[in-house]
PDB file of N, CA and C in Angstrom:
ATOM      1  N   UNK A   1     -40.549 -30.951  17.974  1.00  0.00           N
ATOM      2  CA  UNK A   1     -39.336 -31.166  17.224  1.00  0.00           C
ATOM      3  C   UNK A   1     -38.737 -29.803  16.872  1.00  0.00           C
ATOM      4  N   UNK A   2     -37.525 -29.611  16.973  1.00  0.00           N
ATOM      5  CA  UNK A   2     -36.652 -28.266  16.691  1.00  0.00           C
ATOM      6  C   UNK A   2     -36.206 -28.688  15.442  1.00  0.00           C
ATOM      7  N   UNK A   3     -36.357 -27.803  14.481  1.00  0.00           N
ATOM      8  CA  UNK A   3     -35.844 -27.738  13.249  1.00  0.00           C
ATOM      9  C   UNK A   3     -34.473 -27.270  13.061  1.00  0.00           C
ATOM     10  N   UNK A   4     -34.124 -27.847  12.303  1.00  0.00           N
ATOM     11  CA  UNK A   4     -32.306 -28.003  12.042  1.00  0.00           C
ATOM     12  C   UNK A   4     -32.249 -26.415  11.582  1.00  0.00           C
ATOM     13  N   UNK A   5     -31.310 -25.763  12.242  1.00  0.00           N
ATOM     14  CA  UNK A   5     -30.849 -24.203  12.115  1.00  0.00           C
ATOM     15  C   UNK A   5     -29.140 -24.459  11.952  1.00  0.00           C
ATOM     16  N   UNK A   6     -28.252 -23.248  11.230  1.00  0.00           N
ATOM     17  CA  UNK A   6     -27.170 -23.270  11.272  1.00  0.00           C
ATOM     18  C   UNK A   6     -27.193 -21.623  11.288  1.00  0.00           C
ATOM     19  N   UNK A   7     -25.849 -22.027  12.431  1.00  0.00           N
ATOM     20  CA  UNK A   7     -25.611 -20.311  12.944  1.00  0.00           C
ATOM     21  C   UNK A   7     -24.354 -20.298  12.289  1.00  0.00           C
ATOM     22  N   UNK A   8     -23.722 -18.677  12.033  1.00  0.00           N
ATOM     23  CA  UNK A   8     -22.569 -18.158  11.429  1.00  0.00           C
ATOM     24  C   UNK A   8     -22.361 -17.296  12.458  1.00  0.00           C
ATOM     25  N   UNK A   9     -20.993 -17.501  12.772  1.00  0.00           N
ATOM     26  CA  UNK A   9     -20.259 -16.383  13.764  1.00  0.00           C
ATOM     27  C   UNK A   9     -19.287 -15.735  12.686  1.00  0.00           C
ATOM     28  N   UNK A  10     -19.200 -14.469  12.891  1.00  0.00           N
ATOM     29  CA  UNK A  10     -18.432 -13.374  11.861  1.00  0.00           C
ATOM     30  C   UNK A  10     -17.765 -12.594  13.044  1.00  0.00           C
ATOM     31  N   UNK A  11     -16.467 -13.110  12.465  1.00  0.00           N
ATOM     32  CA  UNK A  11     -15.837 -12.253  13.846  1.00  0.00           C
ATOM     33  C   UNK A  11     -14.654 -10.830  12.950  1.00  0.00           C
ATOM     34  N   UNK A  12     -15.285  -9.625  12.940  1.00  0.00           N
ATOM     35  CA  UNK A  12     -14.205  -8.747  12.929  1.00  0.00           C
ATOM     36  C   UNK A  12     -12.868  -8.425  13.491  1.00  0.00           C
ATOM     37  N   UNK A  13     -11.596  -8.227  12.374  1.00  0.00           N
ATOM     38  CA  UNK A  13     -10.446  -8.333  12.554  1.00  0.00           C
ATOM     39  C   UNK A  13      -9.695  -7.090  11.944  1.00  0.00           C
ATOM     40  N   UNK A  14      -9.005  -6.521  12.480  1.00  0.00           N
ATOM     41  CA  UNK A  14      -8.096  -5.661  12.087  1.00  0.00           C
ATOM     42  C   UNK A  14      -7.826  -5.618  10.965  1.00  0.00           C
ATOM     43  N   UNK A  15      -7.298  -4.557  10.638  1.00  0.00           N
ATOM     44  CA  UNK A  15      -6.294  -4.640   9.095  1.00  0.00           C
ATOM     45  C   UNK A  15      -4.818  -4.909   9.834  1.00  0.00           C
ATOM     46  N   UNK A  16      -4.338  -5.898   8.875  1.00  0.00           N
ATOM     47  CA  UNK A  16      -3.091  -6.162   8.949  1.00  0.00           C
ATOM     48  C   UNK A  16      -2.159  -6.087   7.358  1.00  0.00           C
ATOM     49  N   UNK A  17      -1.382  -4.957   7.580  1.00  0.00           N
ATOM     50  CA  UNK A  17      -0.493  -5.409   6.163  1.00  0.00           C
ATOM     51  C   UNK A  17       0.524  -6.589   5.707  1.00  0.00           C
ATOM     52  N   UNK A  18       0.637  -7.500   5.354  1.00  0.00           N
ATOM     53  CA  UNK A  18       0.834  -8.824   4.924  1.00  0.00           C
ATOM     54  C   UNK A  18       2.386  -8.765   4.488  1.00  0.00           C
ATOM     55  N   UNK A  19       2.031  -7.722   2.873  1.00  0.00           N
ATOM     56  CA  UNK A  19       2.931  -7.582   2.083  1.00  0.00           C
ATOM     57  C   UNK A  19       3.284  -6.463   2.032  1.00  0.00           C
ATOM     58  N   UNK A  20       4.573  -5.351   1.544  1.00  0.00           N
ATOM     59  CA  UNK A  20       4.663  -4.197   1.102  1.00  0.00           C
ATOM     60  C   UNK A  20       5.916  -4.578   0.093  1.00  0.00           C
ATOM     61  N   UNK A  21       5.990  -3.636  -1.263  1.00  0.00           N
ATOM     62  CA  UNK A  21       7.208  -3.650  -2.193  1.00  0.00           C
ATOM     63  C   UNK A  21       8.490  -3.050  -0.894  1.00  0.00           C
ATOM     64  N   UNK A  22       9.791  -4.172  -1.636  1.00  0.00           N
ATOM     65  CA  UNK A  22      10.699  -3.401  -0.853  1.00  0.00           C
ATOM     66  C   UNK A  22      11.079  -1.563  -1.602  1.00  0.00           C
ATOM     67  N   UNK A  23      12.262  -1.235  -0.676  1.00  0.00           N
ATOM     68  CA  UNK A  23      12.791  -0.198  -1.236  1.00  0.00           C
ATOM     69  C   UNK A  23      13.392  -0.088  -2.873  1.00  0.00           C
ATOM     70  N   UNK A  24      13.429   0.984  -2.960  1.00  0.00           N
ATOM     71  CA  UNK A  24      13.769   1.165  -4.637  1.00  0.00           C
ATOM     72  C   UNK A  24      14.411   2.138  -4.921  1.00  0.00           C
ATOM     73  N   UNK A  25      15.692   2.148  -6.013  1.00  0.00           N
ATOM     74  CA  UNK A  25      16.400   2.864  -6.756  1.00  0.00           C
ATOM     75  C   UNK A  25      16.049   3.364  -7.884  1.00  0.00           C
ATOM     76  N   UNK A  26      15.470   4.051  -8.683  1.00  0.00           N
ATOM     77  CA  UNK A  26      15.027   4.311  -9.640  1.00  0.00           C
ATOM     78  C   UNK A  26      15.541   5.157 -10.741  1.00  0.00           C
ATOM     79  N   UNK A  27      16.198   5.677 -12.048  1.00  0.00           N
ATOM     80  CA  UNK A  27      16.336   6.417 -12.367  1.00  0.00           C
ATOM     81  C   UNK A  27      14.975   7.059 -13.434  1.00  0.00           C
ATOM     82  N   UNK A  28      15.296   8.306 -13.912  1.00  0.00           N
ATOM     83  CA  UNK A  28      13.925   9.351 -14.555  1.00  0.00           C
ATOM     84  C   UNK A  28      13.534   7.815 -15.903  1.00  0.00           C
ATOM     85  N   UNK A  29      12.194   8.108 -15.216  1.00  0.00           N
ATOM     86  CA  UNK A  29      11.959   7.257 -17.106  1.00  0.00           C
ATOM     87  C   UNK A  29      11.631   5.746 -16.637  1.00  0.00           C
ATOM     88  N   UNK A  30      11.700   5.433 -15.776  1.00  0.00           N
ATOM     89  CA  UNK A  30      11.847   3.933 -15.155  1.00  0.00           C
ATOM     90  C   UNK A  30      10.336   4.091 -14.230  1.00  0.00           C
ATOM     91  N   UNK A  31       9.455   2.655 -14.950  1.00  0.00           N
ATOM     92  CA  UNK A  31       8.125   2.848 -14.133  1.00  0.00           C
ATOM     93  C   UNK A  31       8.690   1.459 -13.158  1.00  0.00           C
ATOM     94  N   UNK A  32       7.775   1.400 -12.160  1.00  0.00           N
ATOM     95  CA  UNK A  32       7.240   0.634 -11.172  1.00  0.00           C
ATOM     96  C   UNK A  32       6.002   0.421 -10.646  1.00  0.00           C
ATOM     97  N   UNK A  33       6.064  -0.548 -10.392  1.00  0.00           N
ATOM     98  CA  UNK A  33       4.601  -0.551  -9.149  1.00  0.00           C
ATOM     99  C   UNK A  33       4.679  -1.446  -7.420  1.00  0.00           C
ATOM    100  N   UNK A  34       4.521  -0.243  -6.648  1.00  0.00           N
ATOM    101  CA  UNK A  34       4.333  -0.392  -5.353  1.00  0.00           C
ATOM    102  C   UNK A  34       3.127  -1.255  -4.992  1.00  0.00           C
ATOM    103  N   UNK A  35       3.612  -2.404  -4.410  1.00  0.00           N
ATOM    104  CA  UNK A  35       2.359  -3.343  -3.849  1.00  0.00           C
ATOM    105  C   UNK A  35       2.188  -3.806  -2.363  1.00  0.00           C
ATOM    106  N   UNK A  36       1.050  -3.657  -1.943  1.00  0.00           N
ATOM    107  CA  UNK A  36       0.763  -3.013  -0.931  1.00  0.00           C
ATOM    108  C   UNK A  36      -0.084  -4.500  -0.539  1.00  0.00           C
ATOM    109  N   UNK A  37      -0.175  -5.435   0.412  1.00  0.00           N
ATOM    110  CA  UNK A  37      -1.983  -6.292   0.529  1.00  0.00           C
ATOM    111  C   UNK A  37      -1.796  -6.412   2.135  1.00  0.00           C
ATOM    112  N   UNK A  38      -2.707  -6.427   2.408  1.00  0.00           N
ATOM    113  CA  UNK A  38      -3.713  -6.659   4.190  1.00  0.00           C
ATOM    114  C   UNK A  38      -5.010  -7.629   3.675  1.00  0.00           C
ATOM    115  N   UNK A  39      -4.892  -8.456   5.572  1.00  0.00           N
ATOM    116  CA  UNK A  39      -5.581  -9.121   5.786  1.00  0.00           C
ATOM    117  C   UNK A  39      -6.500  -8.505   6.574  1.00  0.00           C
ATOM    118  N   UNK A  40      -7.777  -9.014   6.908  1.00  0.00           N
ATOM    119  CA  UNK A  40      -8.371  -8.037   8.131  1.00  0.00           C
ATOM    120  C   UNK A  40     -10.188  -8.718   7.866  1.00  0.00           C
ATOM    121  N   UNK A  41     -11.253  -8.225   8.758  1.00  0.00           N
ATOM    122  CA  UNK A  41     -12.386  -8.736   7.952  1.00  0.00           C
ATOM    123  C   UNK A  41     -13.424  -7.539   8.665  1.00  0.00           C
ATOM    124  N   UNK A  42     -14.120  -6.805   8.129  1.00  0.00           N
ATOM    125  CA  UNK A  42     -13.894  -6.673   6.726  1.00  0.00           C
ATOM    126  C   UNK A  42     -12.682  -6.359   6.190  1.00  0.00           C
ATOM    127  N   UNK A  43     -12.356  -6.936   4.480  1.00  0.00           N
ATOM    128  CA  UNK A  43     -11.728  -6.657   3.972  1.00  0.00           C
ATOM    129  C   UNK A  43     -10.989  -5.099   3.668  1.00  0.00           C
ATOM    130  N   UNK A  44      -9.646  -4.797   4.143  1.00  0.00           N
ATOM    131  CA  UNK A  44      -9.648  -3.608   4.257  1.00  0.00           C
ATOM    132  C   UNK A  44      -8.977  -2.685   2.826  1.00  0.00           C
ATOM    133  N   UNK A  45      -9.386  -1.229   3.266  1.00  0.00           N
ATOM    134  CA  UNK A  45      -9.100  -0.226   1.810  1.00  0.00           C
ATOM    135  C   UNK A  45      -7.819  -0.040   2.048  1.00  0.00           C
ATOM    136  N   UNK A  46      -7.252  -0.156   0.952  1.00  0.00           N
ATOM    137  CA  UNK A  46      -5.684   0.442   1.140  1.00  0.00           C
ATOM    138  C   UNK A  46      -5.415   1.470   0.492  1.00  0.00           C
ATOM    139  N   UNK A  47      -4.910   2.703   1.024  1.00  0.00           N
ATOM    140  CA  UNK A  47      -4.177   3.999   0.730  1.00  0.00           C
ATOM    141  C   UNK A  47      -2.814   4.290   0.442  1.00  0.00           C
ATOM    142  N   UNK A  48      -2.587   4.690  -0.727  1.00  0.00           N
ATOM    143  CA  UNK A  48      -1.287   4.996  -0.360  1.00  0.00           C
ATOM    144  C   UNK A  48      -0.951   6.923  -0.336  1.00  0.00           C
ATOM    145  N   UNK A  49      -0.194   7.489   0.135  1.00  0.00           N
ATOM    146  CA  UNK A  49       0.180   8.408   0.569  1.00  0.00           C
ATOM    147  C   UNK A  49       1.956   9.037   0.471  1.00  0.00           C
ATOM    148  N   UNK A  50       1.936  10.187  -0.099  1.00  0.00           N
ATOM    149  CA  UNK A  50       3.223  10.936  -0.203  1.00  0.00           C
ATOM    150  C   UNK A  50       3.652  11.737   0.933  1.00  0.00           C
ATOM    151  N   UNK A  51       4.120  11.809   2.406  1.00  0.00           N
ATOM    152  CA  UNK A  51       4.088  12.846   2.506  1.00  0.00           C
ATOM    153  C   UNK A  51       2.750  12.828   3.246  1.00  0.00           C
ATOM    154  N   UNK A  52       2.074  14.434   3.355  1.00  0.00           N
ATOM    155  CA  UNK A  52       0.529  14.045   4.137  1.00  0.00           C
ATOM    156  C   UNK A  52      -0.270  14.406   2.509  1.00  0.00           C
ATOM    157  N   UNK A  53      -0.096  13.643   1.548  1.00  0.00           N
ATOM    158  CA  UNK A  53      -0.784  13.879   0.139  1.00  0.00           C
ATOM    159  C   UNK A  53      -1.239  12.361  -0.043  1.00  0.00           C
ATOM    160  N   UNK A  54      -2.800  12.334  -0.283  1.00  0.00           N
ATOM    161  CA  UNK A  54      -2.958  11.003  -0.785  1.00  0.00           C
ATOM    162  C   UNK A  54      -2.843  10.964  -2.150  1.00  0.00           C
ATOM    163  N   UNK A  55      -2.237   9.919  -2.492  1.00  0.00           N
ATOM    164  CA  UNK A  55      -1.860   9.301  -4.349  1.00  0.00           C
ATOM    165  C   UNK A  55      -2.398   8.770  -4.576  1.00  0.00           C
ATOM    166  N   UNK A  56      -2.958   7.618  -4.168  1.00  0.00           N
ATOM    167  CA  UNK A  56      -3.577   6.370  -5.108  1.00  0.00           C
ATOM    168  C   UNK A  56      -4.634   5.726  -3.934  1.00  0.00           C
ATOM    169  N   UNK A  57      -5.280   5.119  -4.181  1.00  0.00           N
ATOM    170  CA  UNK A  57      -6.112   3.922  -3.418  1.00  0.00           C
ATOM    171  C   UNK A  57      -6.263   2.865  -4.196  1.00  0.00           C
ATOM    172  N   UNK A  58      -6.092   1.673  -3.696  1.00  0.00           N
ATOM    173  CA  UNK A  58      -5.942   0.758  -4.406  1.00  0.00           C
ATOM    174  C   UNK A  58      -4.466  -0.522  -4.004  1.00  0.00           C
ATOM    175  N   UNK A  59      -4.634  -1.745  -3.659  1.00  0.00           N
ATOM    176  CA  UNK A  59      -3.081  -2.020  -3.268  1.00  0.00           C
ATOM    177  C   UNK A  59      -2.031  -2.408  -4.237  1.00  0.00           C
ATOM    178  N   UNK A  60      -1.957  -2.283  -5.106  1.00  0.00           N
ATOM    179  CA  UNK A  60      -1.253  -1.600  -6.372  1.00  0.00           C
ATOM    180  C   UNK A  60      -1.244  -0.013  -6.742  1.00  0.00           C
ATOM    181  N   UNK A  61       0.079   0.519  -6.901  1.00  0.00           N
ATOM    182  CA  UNK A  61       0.496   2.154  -7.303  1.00  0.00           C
ATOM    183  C   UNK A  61       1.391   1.856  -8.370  1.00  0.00           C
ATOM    184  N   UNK A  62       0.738   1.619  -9.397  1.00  0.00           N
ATOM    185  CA  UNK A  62       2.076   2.132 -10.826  1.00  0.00           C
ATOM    186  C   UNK A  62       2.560   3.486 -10.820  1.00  0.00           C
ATOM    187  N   UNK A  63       3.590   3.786 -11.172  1.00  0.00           N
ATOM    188  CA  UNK A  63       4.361   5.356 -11.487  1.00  0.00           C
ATOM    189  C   UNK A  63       5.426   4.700 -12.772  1.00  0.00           C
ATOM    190  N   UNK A  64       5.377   6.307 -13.269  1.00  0.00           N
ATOM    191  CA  UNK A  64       6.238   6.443 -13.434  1.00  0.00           C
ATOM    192  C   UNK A  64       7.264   7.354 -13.545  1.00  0.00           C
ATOM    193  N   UNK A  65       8.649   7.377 -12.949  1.00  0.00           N
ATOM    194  CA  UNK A  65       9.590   7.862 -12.530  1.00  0.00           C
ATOM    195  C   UNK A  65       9.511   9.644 -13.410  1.00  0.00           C
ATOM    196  N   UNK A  66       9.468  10.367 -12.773  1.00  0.00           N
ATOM    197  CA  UNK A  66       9.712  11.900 -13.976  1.00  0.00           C
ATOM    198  C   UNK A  66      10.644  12.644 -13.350  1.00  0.00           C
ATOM    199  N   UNK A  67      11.245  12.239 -11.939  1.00  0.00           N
ATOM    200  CA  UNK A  67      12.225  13.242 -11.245  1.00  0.00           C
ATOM    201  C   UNK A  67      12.486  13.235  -9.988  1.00  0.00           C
ATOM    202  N   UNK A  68      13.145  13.895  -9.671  1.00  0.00           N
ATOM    203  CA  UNK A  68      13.647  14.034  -8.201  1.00  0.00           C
ATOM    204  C   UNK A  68      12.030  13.970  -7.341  1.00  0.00           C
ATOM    205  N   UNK A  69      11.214  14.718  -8.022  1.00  0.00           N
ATOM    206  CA  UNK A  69       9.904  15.013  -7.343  1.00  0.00           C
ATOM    207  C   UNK A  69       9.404  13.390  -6.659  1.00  0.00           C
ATOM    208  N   UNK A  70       9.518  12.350  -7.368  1.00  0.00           N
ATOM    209  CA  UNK A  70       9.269  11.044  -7.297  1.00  0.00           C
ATOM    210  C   UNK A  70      10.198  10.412  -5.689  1.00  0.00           C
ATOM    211  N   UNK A  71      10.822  11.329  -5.292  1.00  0.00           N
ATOM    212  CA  UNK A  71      11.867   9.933  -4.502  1.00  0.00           C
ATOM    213  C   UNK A  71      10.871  10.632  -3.406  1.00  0.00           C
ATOM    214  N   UNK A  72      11.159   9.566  -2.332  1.00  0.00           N
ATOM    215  CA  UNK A  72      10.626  10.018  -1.184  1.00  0.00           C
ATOM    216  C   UNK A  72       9.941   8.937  -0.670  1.00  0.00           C
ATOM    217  N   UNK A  73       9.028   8.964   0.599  1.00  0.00           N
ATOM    218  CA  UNK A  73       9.046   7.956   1.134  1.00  0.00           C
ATOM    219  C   UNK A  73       7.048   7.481   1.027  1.00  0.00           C
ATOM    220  N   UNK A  74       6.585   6.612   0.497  1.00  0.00           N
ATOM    221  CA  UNK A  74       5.473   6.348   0.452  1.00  0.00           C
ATOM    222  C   UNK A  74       4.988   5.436   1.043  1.00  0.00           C
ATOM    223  N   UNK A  75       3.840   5.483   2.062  1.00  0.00           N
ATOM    224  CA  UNK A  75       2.855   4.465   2.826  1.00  0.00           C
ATOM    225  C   UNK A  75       1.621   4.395   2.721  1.00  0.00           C
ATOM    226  N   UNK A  76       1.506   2.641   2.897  1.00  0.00           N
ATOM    227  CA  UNK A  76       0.761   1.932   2.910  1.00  0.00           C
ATOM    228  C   UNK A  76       0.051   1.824   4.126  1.00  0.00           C
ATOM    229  N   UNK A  77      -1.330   2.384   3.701  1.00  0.00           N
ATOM    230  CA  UNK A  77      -2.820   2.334   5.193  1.00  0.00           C
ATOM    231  C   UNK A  77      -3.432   1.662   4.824  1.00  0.00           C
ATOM    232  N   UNK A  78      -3.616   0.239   5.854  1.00  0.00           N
ATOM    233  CA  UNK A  78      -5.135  -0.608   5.613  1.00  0.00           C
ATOM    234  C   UNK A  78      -5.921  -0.115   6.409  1.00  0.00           C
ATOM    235  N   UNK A  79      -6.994   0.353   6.258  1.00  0.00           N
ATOM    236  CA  UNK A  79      -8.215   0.702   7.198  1.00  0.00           C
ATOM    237  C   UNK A  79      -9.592   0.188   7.239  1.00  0.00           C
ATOM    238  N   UNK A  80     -10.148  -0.936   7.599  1.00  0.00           N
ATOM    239  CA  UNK A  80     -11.375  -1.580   7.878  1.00  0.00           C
ATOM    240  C   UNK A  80     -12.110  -0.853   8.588  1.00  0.00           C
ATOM    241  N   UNK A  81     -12.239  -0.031   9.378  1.00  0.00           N
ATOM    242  CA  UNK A  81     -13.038   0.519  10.493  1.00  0.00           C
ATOM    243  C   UNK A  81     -12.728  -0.282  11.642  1.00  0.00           C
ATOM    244  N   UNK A  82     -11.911  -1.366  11.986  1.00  0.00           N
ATOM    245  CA  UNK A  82     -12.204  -1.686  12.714  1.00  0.00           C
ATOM    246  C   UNK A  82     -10.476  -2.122  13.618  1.00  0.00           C
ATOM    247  N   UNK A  83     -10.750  -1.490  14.453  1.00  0.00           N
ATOM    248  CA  UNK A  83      -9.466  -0.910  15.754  1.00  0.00           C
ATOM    249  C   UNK A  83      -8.927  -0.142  15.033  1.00  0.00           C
ATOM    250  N   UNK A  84      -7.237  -0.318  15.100  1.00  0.00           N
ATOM    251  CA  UNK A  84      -6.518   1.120  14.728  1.00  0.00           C
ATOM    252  C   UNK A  84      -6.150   0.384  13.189  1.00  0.00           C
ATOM    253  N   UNK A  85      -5.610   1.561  12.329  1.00  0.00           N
ATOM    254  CA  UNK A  85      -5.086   1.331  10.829  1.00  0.00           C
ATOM    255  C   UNK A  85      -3.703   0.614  10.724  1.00  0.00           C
ATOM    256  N   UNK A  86      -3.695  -0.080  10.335  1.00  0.00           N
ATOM    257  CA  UNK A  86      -2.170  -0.506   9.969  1.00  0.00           C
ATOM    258  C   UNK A  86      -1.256   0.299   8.973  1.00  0.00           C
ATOM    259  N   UNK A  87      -0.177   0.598   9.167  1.00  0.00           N
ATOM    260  CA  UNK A  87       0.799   1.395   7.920  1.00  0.00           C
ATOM    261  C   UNK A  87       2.211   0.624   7.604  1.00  0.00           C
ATOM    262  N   UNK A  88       2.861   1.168   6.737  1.00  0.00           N
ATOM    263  CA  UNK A  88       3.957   0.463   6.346  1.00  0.00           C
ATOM    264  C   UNK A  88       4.721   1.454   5.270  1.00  0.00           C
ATOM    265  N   UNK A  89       5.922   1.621   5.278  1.00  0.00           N
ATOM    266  CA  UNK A  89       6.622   2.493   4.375  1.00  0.00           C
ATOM    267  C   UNK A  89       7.209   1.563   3.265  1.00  0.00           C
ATOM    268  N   UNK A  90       7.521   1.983   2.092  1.00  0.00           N
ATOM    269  CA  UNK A  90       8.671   1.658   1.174  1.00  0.00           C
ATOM    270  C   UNK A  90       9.223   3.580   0.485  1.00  0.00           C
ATOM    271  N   UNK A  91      10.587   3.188   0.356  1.00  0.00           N
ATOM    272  CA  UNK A  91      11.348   4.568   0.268  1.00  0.00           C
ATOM    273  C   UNK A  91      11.764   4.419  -0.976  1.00  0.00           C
ATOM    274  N   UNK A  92      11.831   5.025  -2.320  1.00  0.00           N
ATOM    275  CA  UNK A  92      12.015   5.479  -3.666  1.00  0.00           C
ATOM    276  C   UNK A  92      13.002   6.282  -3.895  1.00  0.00           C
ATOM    277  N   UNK A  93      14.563   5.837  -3.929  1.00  0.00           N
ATOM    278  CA  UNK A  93      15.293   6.805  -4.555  1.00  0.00           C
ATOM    279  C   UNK A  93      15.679   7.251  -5.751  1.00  0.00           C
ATOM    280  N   UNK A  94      15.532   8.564  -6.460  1.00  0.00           N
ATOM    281  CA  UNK A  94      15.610   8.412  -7.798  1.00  0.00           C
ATOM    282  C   UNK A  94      17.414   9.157  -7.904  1.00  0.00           C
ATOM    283  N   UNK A  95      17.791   8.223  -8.743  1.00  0.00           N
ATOM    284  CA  UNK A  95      19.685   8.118  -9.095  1.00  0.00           C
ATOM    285  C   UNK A  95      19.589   9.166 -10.098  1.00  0.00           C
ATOM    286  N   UNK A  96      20.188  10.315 -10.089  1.00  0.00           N
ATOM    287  CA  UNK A  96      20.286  10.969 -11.742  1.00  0.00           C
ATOM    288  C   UNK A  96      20.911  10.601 -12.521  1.00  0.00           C
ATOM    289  N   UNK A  97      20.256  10.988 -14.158  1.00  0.00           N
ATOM    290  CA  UNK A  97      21.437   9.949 -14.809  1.00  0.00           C
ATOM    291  C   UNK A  97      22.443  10.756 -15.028  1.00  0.00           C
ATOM    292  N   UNK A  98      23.237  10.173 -15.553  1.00  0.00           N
ATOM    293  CA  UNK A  98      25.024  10.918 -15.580  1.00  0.00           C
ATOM    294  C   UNK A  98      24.966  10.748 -17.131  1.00  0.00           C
ATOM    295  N   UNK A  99      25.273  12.368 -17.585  1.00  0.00           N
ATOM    296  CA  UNK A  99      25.806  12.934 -18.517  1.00  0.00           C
ATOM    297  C   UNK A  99      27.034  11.775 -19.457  1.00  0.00           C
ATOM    298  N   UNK A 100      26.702  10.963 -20.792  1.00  0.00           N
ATOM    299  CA  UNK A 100      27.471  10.557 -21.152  1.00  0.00           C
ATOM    300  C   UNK A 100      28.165  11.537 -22.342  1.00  0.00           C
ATOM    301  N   UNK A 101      29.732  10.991 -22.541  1.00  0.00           N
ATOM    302  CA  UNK A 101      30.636  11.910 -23.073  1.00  0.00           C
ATOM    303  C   UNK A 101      31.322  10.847 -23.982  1.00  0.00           C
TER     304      UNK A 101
END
């Protein structure tokens, strides 16, 4: 008699980014948070990045706004190890405020 066995197949999958925040207008003083999610298995790490500067890890990035330094264009890396990384941009413009009189 063969005894009752149960098999699990685990099949590894890419990172795929799902979601990303759209683009944004921002003026100084004004927070946000950039949200970032991927599918993939294993579950993948998400990076985000300024530029070639990493900022945050994590698929949530709160800021908040302090200046021109802030605008620019930030992406989203899922990386599982497994095939290539997925990326995705959202772009941050910060409006100056105008001098009231």
């Amino acid at each position: 008699m063969v005894p009752n066995t149960v098999a699990f197949i685990v099949f590894s999958v890419p990172p795929n980014i799902v979601h990303i925040s759209g683009n944004q207008n921002k003026s100084e003083g004004d927070k946000v948070t950039l949200n970032c999610t991927a599918d993939g298995n294993p579950e993948p790490n998400i990076t985000w990045t300024v530029g070639n500067i990493k900022k945050h890890f994590g698929s949530s990035f709160p800021l908040t706004i302090t200046g021109k330094q802030d605008e620019g264009v930030y992406t989203c890396t899922a990386d599982n190890g497994i095939g290539s990384q997925d990326s995705d941009n959202v772009s941050i413009t910060v409006e100056s405020k105008s001098n009231c009189y």
